[in-house]
C-alpha atoms as a PDB file:
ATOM      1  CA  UNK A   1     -12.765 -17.997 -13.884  1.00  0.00           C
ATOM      2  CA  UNK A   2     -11.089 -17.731 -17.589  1.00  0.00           C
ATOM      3  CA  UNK A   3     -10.947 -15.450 -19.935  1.00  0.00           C
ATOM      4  CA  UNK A   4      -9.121 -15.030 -23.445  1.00  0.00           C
ATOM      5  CA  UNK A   5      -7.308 -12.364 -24.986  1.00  0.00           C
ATOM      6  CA  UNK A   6      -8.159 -11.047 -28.740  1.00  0.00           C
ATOM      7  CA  UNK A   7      -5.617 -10.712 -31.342  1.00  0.00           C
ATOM      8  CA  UNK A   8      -4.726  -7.020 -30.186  1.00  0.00           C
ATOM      9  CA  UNK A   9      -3.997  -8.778 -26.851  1.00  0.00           C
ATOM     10  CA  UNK A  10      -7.251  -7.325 -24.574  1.00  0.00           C
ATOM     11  CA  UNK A  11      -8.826  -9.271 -22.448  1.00  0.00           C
ATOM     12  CA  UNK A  12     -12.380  -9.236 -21.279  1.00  0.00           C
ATOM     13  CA  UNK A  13     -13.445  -8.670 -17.716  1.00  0.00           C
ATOM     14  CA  UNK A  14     -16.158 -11.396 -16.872  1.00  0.00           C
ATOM     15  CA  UNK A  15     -19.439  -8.954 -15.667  1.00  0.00           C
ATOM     16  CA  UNK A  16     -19.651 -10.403 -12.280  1.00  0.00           C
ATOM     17  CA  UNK A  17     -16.171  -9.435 -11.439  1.00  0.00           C
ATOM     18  CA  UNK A  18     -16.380  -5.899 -13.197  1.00  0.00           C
ATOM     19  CA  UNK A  19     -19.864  -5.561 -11.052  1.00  0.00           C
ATOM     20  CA  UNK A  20     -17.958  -6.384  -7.654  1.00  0.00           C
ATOM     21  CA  UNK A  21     -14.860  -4.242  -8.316  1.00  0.00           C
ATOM     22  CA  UNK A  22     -17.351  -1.188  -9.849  1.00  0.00           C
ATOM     23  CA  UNK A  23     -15.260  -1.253 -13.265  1.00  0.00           C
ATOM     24  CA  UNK A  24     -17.667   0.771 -15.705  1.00  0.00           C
ATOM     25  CA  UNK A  25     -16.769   1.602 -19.378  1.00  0.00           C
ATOM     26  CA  UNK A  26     -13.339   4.244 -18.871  1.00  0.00           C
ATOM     27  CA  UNK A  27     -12.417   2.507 -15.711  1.00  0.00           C
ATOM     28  CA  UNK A  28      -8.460   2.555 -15.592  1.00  0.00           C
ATOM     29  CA  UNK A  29      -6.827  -0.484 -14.690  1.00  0.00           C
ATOM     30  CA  UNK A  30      -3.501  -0.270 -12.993  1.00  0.00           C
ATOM     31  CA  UNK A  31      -1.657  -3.462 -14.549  1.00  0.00           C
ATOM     32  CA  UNK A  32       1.396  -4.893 -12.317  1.00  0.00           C
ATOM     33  CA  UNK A  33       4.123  -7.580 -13.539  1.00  0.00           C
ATOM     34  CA  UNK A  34       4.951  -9.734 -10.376  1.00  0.00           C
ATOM     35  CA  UNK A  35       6.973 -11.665 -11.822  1.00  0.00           C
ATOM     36  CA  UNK A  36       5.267 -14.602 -12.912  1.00  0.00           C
ATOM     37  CA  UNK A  37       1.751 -13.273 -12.274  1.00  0.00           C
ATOM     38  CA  UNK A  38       0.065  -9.884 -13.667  1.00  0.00           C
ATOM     39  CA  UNK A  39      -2.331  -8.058 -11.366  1.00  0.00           C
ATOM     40  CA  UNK A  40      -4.916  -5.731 -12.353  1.00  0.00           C
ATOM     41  CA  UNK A  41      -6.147  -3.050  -9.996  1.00  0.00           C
ATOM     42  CA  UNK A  42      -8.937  -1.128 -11.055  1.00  0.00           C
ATOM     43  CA  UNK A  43      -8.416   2.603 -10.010  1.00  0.00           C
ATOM     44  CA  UNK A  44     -12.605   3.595  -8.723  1.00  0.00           C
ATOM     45  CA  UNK A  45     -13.606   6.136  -5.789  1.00  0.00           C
ATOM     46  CA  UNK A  46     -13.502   3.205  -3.470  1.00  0.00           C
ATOM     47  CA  UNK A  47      -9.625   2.660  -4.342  1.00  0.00           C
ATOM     48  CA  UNK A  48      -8.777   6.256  -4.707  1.00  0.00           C
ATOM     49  CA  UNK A  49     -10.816   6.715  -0.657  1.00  0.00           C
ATOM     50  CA  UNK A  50      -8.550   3.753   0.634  1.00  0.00           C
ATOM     51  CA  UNK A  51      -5.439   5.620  -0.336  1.00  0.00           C
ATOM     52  CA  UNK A  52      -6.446   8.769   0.989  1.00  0.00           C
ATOM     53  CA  UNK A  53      -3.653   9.131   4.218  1.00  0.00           C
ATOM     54  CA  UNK A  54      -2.097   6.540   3.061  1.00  0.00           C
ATOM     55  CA  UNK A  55       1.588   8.812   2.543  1.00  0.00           C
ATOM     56  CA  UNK A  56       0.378  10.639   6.190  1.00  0.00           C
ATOM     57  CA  UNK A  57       3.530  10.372   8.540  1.00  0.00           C
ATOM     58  CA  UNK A  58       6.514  10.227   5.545  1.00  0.00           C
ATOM     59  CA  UNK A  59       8.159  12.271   4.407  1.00  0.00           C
ATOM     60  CA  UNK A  60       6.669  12.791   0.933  1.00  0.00           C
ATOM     61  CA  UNK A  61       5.774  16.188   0.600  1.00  0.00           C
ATOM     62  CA  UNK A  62       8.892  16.618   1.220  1.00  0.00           C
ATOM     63  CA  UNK A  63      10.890  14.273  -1.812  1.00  0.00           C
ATOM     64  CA  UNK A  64       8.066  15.415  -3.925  1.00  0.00           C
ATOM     65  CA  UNK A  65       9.381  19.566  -3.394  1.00  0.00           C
ATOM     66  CA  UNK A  66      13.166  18.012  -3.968  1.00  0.00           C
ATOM     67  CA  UNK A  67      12.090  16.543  -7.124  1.00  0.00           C
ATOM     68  CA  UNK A  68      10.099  19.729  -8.191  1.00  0.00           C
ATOM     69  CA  UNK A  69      12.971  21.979  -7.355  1.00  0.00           C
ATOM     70  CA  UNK A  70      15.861  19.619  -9.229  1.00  0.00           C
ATOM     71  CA  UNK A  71      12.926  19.662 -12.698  1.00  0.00           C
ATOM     72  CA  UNK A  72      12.914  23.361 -12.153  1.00  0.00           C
ATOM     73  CA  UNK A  73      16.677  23.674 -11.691  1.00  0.00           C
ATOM     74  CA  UNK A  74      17.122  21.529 -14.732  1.00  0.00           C
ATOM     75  CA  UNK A  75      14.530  24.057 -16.801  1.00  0.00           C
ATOM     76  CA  UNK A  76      12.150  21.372 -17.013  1.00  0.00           C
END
């Protein structure tokens, strides 16, 4: 599949891949350099479900409060 991008450098989902992937007008996409590829992730329910647990069993919660506390320390 190929697609082109316009002068302001979008590109243009083909519909049968926007159907399968449930990306609707507002969709964000997450965009990733891997070096010599770019992957787009489309952030729907279904993605946001799979991640749900995902951070169960680290520890966080608990670098999330250390960051919180140093931005509060730091009057932020």
């Amino acid at each position: 599949m190929e697609t082109y991008t316009t002068t302001k450098g979008q590109i243009v989902i083909p519909a049968t891949l926007r159907r399968k992937y449930g990306i609707k007008v507002g969709t964000k996409i997450i965009v990733r350099d891997n070096g010599d590829e770019i992957t787009l992730k489309p952030v729907t329910e279904q993605y946001l479900r799979k991640l749900q647990g995902s951070l169960k069993d680290t520890n966080a919660m608990e670098i999330l409060m250390e960051e919180r506390q140093k931005d509060k320390a730091r009057g932020k």
